[in-house]
PDB file of N, CA and C in Angstrom:
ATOM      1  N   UNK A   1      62.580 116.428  64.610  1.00  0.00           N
ATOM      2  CA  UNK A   1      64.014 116.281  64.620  1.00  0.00           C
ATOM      3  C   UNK A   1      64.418 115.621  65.945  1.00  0.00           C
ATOM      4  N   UNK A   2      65.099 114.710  65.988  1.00  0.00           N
ATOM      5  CA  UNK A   2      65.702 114.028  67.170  1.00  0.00           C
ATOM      6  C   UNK A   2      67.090 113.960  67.508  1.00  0.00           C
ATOM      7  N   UNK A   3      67.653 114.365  68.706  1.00  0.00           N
ATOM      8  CA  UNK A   3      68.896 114.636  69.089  1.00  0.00           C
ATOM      9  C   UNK A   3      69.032 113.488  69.942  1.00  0.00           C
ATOM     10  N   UNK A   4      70.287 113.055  69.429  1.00  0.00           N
ATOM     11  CA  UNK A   4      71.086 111.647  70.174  1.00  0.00           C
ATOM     12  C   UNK A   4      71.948 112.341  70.769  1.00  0.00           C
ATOM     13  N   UNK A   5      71.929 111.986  72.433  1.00  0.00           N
ATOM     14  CA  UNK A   5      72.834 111.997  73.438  1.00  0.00           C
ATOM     15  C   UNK A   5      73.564 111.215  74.168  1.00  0.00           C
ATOM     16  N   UNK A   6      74.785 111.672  74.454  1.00  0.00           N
ATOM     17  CA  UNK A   6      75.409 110.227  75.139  1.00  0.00           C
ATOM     18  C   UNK A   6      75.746 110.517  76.450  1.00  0.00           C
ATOM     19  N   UNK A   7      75.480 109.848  77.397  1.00  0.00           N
ATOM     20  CA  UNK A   7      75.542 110.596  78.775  1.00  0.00           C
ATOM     21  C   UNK A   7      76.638 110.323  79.537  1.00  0.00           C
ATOM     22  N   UNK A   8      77.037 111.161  80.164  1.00  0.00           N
ATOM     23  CA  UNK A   8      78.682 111.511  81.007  1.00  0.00           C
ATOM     24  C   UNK A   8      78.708 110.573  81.636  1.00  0.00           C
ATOM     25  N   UNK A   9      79.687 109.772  82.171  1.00  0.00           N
ATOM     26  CA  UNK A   9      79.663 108.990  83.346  1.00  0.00           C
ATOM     27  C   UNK A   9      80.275 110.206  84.676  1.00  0.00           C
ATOM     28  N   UNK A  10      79.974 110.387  85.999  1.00  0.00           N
ATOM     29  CA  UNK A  10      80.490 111.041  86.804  1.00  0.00           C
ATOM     30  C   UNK A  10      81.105 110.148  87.194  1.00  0.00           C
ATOM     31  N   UNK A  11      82.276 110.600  88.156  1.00  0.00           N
ATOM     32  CA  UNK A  11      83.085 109.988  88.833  1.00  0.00           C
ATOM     33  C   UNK A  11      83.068 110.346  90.246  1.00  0.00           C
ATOM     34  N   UNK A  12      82.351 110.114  90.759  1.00  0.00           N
ATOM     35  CA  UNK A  12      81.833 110.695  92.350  1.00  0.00           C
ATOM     36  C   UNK A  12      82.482 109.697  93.326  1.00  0.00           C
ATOM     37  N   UNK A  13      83.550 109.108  93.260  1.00  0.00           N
ATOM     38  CA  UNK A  13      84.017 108.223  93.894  1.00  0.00           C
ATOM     39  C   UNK A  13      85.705 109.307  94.732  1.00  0.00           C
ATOM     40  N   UNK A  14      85.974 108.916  95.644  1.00  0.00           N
ATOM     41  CA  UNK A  14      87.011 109.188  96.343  1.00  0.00           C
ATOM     42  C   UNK A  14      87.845 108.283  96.083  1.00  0.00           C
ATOM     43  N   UNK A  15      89.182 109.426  95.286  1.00  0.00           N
ATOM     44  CA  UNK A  15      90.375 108.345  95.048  1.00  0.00           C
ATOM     45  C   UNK A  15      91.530 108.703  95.879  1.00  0.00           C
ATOM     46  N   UNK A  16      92.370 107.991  96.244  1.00  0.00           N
ATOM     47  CA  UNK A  16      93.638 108.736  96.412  1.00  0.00           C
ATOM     48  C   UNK A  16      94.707 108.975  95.678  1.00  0.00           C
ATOM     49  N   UNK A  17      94.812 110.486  96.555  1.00  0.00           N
ATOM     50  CA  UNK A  17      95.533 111.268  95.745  1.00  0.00           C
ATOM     51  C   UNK A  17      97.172 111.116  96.058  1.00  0.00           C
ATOM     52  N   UNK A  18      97.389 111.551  97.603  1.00  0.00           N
ATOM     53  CA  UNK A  18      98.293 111.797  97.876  1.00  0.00           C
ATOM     54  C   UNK A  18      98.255 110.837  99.152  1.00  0.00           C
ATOM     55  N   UNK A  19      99.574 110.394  99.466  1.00  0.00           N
ATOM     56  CA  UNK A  19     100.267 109.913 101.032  1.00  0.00           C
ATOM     57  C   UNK A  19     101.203 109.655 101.342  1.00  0.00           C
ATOM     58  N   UNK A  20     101.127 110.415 103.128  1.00  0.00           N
ATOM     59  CA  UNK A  20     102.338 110.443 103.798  1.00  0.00           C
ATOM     60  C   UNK A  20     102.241 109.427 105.129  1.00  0.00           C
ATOM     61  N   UNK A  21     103.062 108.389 104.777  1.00  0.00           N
ATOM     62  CA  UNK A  21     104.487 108.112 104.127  1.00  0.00           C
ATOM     63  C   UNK A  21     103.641 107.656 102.627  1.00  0.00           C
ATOM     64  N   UNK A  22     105.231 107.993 101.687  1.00  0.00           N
ATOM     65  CA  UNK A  22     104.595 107.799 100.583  1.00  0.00           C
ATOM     66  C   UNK A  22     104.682 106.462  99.784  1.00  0.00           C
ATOM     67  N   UNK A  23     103.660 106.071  98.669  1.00  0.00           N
ATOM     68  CA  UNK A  23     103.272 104.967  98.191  1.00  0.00           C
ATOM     69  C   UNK A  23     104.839 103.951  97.967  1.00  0.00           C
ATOM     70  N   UNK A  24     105.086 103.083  98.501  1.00  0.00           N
ATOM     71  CA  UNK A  24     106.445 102.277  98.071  1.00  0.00           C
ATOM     72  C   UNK A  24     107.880 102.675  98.618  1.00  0.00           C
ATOM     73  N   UNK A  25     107.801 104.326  99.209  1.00  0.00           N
ATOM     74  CA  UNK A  25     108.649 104.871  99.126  1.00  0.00           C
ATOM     75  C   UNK A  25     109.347 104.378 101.016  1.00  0.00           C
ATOM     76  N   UNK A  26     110.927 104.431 100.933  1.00  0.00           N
ATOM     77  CA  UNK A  26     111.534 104.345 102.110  1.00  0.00           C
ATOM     78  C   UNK A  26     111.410 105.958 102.507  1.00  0.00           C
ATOM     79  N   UNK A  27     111.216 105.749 104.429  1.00  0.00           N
ATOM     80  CA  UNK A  27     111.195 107.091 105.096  1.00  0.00           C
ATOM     81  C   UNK A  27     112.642 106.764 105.738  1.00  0.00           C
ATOM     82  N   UNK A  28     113.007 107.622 105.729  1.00  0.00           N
ATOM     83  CA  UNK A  28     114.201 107.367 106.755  1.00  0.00           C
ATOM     84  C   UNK A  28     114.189 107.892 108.317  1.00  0.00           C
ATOM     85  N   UNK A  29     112.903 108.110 108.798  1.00  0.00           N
ATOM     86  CA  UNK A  29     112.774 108.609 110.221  1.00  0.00           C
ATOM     87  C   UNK A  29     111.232 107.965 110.279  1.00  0.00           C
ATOM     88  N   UNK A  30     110.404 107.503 111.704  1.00  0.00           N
ATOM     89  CA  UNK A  30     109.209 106.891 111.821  1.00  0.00           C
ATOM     90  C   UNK A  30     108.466 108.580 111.519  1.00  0.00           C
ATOM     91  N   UNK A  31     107.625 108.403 110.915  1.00  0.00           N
ATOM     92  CA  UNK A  31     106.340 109.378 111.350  1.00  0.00           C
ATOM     93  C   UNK A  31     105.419 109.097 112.309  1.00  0.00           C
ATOM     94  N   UNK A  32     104.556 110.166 112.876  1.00  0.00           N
ATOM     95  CA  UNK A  32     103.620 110.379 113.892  1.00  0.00           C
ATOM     96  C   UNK A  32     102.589 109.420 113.185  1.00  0.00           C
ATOM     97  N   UNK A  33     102.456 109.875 111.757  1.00  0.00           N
ATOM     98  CA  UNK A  33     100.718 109.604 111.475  1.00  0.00           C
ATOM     99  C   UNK A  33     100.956 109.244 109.888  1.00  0.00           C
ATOM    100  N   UNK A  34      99.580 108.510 109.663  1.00  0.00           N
ATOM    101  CA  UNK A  34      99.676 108.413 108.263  1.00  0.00           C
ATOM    102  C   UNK A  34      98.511 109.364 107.747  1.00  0.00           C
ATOM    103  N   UNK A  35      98.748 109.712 106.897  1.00  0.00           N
ATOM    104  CA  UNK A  35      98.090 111.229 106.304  1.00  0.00           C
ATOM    105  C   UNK A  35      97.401 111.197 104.531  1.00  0.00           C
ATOM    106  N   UNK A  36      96.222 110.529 104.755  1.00  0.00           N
ATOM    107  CA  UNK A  36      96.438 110.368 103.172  1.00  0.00           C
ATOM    108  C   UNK A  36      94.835 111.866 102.738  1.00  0.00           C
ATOM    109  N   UNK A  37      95.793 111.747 101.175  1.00  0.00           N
ATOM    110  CA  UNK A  37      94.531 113.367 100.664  1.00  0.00           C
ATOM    111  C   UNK A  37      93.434 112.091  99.343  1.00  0.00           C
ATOM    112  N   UNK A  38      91.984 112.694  99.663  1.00  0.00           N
ATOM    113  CA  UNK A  38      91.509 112.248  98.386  1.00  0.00           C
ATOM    114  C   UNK A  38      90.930 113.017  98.099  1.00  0.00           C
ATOM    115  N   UNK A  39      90.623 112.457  96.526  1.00  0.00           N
ATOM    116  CA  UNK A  39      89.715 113.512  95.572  1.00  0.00           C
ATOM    117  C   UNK A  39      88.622 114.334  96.082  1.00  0.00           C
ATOM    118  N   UNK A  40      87.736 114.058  96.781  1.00  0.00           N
ATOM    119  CA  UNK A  40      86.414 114.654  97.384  1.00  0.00           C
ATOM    120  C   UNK A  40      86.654 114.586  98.894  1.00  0.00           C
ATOM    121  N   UNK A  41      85.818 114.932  99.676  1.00  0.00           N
ATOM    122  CA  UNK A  41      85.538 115.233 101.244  1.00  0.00           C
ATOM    123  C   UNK A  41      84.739 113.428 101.181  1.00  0.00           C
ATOM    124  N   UNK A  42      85.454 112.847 102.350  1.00  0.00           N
ATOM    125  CA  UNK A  42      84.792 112.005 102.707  1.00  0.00           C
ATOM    126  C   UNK A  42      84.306 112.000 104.079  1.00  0.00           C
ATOM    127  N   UNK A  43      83.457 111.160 104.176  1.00  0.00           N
ATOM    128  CA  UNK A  43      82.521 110.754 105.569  1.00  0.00           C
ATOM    129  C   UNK A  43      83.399 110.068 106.530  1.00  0.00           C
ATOM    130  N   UNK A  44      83.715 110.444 107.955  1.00  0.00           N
ATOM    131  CA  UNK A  44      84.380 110.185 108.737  1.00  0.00           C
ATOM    132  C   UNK A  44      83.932 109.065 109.453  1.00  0.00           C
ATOM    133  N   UNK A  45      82.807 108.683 109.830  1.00  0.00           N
ATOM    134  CA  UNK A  45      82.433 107.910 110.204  1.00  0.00           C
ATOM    135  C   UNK A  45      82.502 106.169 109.376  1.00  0.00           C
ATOM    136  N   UNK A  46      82.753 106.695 108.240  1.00  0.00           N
ATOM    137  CA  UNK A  46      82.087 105.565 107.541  1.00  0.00           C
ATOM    138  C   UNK A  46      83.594 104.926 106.495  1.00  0.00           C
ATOM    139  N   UNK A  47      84.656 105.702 107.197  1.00  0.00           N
ATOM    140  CA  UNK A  47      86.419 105.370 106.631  1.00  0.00           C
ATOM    141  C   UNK A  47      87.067 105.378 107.892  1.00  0.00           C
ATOM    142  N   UNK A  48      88.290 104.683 107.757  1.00  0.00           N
ATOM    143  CA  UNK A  48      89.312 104.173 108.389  1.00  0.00           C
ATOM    144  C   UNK A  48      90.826 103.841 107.669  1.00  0.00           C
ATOM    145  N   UNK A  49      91.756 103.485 108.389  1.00  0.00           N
ATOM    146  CA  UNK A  49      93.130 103.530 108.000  1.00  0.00           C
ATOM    147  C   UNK A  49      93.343 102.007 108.789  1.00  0.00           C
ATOM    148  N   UNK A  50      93.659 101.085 108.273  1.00  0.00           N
ATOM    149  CA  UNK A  50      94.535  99.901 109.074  1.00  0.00           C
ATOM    150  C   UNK A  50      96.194 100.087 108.761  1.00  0.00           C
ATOM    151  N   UNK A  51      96.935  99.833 110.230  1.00  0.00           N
ATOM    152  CA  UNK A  51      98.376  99.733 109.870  1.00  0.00           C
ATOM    153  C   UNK A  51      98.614  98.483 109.894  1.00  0.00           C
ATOM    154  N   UNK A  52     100.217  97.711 109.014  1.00  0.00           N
ATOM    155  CA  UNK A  52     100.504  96.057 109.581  1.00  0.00           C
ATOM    156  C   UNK A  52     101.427  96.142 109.244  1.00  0.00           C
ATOM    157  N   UNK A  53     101.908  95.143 110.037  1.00  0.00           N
ATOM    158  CA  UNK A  53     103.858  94.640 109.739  1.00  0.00           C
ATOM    159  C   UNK A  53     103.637  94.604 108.297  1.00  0.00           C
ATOM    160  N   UNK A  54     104.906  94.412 107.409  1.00  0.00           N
ATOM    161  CA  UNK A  54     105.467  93.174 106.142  1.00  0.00           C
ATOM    162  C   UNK A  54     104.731  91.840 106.421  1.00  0.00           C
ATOM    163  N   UNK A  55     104.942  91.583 107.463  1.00  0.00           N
ATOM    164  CA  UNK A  55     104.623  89.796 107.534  1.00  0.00           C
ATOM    165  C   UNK A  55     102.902  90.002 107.911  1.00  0.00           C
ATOM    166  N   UNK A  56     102.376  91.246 107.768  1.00  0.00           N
ATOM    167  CA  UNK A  56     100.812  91.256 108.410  1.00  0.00           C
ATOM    168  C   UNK A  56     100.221  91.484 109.594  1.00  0.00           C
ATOM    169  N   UNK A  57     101.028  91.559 110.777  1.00  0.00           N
ATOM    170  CA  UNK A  57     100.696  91.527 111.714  1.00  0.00           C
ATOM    171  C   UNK A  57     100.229  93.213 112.140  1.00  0.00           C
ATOM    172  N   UNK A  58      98.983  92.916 112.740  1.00  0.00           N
ATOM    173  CA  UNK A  58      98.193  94.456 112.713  1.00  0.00           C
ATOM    174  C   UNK A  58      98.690  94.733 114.274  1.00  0.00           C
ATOM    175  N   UNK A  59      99.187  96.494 113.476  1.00  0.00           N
ATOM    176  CA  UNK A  59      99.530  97.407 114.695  1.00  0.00           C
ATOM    177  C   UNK A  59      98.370  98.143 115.024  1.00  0.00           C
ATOM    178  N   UNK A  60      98.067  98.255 116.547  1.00  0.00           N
ATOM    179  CA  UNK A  60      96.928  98.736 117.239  1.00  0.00           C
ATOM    180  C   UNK A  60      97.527 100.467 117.171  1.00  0.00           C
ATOM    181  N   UNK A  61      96.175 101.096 117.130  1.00  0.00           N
ATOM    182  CA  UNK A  61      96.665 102.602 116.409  1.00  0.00           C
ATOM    183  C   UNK A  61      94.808 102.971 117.400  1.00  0.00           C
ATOM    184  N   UNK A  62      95.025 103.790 117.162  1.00  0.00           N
ATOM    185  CA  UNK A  62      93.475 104.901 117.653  1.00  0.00           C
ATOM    186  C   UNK A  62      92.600 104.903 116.021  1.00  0.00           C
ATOM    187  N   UNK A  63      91.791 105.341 115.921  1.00  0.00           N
ATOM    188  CA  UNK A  63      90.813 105.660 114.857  1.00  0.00           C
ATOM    189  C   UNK A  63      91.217 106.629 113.795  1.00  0.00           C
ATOM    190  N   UNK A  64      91.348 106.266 112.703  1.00  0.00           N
ATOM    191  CA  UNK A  64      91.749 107.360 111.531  1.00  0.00           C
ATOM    192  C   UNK A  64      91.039 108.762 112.023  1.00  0.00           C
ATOM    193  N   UNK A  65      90.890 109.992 111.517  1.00  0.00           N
ATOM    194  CA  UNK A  65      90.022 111.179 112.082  1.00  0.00           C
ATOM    195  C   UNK A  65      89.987 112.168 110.580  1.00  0.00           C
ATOM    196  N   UNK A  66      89.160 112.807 110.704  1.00  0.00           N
ATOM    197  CA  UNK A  66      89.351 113.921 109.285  1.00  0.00           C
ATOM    198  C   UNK A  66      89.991 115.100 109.900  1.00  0.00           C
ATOM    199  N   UNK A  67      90.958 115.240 109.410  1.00  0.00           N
ATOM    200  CA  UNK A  67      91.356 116.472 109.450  1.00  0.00           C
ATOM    201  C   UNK A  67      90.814 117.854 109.164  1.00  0.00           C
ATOM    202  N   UNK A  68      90.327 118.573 110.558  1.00  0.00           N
ATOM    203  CA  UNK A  68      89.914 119.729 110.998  1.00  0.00           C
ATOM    204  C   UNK A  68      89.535 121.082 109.699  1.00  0.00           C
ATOM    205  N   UNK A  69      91.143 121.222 108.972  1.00  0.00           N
ATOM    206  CA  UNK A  69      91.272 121.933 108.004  1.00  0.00           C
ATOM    207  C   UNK A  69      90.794 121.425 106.921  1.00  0.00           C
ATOM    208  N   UNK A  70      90.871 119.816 106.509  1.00  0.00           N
ATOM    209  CA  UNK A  70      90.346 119.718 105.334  1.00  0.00           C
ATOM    210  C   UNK A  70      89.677 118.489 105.176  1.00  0.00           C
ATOM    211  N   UNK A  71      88.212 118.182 104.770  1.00  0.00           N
ATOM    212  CA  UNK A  71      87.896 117.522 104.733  1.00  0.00           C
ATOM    213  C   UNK A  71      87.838 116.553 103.513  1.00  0.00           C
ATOM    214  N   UNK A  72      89.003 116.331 102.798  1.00  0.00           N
ATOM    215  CA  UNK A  72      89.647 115.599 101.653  1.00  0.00           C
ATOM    216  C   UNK A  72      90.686 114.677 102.265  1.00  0.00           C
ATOM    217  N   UNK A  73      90.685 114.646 103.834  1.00  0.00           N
ATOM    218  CA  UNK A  73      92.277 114.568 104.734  1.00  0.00           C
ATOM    219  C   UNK A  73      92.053 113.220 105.407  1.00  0.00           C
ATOM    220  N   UNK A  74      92.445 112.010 105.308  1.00  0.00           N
ATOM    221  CA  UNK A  74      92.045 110.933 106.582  1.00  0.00           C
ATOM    222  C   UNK A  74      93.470 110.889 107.033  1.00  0.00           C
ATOM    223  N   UNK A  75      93.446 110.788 108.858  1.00  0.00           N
ATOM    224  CA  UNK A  75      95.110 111.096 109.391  1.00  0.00           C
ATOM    225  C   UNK A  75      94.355 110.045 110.702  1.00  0.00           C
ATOM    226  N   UNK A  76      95.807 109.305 110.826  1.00  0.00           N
ATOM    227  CA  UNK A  76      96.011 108.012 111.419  1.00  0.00           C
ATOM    228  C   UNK A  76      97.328 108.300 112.528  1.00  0.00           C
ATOM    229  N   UNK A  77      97.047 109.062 113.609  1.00  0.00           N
ATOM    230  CA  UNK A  77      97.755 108.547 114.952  1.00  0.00           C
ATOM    231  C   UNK A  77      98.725 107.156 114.885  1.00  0.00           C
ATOM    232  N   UNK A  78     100.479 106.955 114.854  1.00  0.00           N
ATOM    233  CA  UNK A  78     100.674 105.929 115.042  1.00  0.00           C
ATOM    234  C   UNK A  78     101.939 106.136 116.201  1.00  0.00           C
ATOM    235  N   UNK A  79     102.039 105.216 116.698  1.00  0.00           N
ATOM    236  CA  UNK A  79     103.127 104.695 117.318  1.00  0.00           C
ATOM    237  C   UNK A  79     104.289 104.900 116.653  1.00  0.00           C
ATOM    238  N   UNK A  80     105.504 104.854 117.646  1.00  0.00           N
ATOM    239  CA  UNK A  80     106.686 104.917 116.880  1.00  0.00           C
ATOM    240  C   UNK A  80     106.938 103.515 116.114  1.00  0.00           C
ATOM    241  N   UNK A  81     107.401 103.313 114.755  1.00  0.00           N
ATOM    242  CA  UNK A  81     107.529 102.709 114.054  1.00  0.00           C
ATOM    243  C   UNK A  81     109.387 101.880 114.200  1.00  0.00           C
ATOM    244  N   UNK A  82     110.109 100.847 114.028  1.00  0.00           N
ATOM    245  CA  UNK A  82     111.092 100.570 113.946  1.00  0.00           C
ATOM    246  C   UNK A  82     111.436  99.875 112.637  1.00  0.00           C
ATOM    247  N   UNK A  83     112.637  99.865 112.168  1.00  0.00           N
ATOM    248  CA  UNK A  83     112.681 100.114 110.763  1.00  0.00           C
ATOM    249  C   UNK A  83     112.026  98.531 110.162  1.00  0.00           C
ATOM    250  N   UNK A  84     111.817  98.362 109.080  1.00  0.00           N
ATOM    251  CA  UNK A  84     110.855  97.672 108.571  1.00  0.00           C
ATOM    252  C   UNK A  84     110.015  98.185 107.431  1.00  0.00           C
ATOM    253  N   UNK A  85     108.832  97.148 106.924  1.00  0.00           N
ATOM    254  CA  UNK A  85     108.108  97.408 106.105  1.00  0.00           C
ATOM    255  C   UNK A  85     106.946  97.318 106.627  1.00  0.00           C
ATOM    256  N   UNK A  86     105.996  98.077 106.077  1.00  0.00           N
ATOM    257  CA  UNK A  86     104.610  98.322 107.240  1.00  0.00           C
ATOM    258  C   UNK A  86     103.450  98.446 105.799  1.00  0.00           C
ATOM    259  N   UNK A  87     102.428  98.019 106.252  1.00  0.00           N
ATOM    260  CA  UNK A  87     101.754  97.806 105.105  1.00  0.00           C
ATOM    261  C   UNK A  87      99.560  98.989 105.537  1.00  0.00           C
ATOM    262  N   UNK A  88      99.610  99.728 104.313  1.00  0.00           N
ATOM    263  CA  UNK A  88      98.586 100.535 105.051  1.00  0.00           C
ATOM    264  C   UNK A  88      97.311 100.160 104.178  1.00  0.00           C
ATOM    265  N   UNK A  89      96.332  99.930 104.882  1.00  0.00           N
ATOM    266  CA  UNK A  89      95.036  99.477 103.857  1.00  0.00           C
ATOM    267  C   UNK A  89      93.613 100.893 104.683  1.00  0.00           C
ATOM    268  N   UNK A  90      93.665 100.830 103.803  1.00  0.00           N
ATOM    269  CA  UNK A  90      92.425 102.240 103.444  1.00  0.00           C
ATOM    270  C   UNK A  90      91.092 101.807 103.683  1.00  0.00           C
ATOM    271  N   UNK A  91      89.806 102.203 103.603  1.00  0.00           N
ATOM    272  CA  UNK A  91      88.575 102.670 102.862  1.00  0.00           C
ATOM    273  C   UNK A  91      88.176 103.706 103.555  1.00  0.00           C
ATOM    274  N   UNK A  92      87.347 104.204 102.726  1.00  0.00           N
ATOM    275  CA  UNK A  92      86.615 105.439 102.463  1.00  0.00           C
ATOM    276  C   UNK A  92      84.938 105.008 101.690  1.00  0.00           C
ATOM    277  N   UNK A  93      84.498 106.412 102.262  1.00  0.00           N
ATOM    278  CA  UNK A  93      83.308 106.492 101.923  1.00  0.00           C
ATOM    279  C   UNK A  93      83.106 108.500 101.680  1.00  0.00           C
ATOM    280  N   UNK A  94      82.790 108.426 100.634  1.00  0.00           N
ATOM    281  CA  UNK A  94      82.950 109.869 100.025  1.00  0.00           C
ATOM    282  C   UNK A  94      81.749 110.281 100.335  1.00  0.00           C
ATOM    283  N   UNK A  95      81.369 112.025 100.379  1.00  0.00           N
ATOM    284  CA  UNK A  95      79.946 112.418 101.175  1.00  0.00           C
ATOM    285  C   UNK A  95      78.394 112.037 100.346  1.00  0.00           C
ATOM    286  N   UNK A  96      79.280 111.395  98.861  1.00  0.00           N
ATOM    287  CA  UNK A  96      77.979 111.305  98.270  1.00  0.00           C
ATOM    288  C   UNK A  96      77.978 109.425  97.795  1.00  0.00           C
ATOM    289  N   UNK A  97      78.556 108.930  99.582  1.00  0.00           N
ATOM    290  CA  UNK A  97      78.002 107.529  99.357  1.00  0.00           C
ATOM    291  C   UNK A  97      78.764 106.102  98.922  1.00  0.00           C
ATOM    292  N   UNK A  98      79.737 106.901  97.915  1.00  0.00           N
ATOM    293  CA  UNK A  98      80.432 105.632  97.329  1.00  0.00           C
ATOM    294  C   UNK A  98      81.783 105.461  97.811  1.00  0.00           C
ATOM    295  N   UNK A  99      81.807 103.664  97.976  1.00  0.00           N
ATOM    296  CA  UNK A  99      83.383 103.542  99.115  1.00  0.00           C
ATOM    297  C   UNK A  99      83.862 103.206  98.414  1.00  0.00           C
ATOM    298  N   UNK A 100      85.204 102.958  98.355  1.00  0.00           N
ATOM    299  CA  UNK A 100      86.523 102.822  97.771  1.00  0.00           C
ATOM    300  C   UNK A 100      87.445 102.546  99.113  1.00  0.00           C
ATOM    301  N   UNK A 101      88.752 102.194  98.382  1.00  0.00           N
ATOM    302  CA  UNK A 101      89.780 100.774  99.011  1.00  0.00           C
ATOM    303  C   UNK A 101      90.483 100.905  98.154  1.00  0.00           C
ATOM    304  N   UNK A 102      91.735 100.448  99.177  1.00  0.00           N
ATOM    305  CA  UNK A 102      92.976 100.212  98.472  1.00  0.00           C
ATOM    306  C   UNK A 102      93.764  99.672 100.016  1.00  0.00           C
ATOM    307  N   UNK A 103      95.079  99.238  99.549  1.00  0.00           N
ATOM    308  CA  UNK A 103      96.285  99.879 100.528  1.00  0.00           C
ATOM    309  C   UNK A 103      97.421 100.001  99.681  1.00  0.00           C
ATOM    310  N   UNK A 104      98.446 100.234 100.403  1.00  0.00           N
ATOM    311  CA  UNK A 104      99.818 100.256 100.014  1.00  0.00           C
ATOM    312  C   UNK A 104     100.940 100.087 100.937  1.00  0.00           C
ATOM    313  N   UNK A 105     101.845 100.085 100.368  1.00  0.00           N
ATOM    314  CA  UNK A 105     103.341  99.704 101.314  1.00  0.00           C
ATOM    315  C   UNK A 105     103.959 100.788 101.623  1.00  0.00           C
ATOM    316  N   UNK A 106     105.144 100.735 102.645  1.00  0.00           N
ATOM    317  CA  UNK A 106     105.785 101.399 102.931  1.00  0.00           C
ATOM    318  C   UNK A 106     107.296 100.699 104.040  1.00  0.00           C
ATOM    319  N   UNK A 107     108.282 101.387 103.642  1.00  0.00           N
ATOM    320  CA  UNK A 107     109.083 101.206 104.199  1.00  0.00           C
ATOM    321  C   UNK A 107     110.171 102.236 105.535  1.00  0.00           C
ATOM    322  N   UNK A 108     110.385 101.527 106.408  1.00  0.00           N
ATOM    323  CA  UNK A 108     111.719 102.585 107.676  1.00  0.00           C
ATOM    324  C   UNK A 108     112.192 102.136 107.451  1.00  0.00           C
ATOM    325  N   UNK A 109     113.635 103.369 107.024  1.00  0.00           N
ATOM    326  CA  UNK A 109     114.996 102.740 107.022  1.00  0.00           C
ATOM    327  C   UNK A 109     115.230 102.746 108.303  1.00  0.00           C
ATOM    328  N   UNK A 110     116.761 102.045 108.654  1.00  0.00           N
ATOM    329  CA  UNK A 110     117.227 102.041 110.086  1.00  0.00           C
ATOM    330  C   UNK A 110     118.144 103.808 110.242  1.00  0.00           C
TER     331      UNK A 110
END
């Protein structure tokens, strides 16, 4: 007798979940940091956070860091922000290897 199986795909990849400031959304005050949550614990070494104007121009910031409490957490030290559109680009590397990317927008009101 022979049993046909069809095998799972896993999804072992780090997505994002959550971020502050949020995806598209206007803040109406600068934040400290950008704070994003993903699916799994990723590798600190091997992810980062870029900040940039609207028009592209990259703001100098310190090194993304994992957050202490949770290691699902990449948090980005920034400068005070003036109102504008600021643009945030990601990657990650999750503990079991696989990187992922993205960014997104964001806006300060005045």
């Amino acid at each position: 007798m022979a049993i046909a199986t069809t095998p799972v795909a896993a999804l072992p990849h780090a997505f994002l979940n959550q971020a502050v400031p949020p995806l598209g959304g206007p803040v109406a005050a600068s934040s400290k940091e950008i704070r994003l949550t993903f699916s799994e614990a990723i590798e600190p070494s091997f992810s980062g956070i870029g900040l940039a104007t609207g028009d592209g121009r990259r703001i100098t910031t310190g090194p993304a860091v994992i957050d202490p409490g949770d290691n699902k957490q990449l948090v980005l030290a920034v400068p005070p922000l003036t109102p504008g559109h600021y643009r945030v680009r990601w990657h990650v590397v999750s503990v079991d290897t696989h990187r992922t990317e993205g960014e997104y927008s964001f806006a300060v009101e005045p």
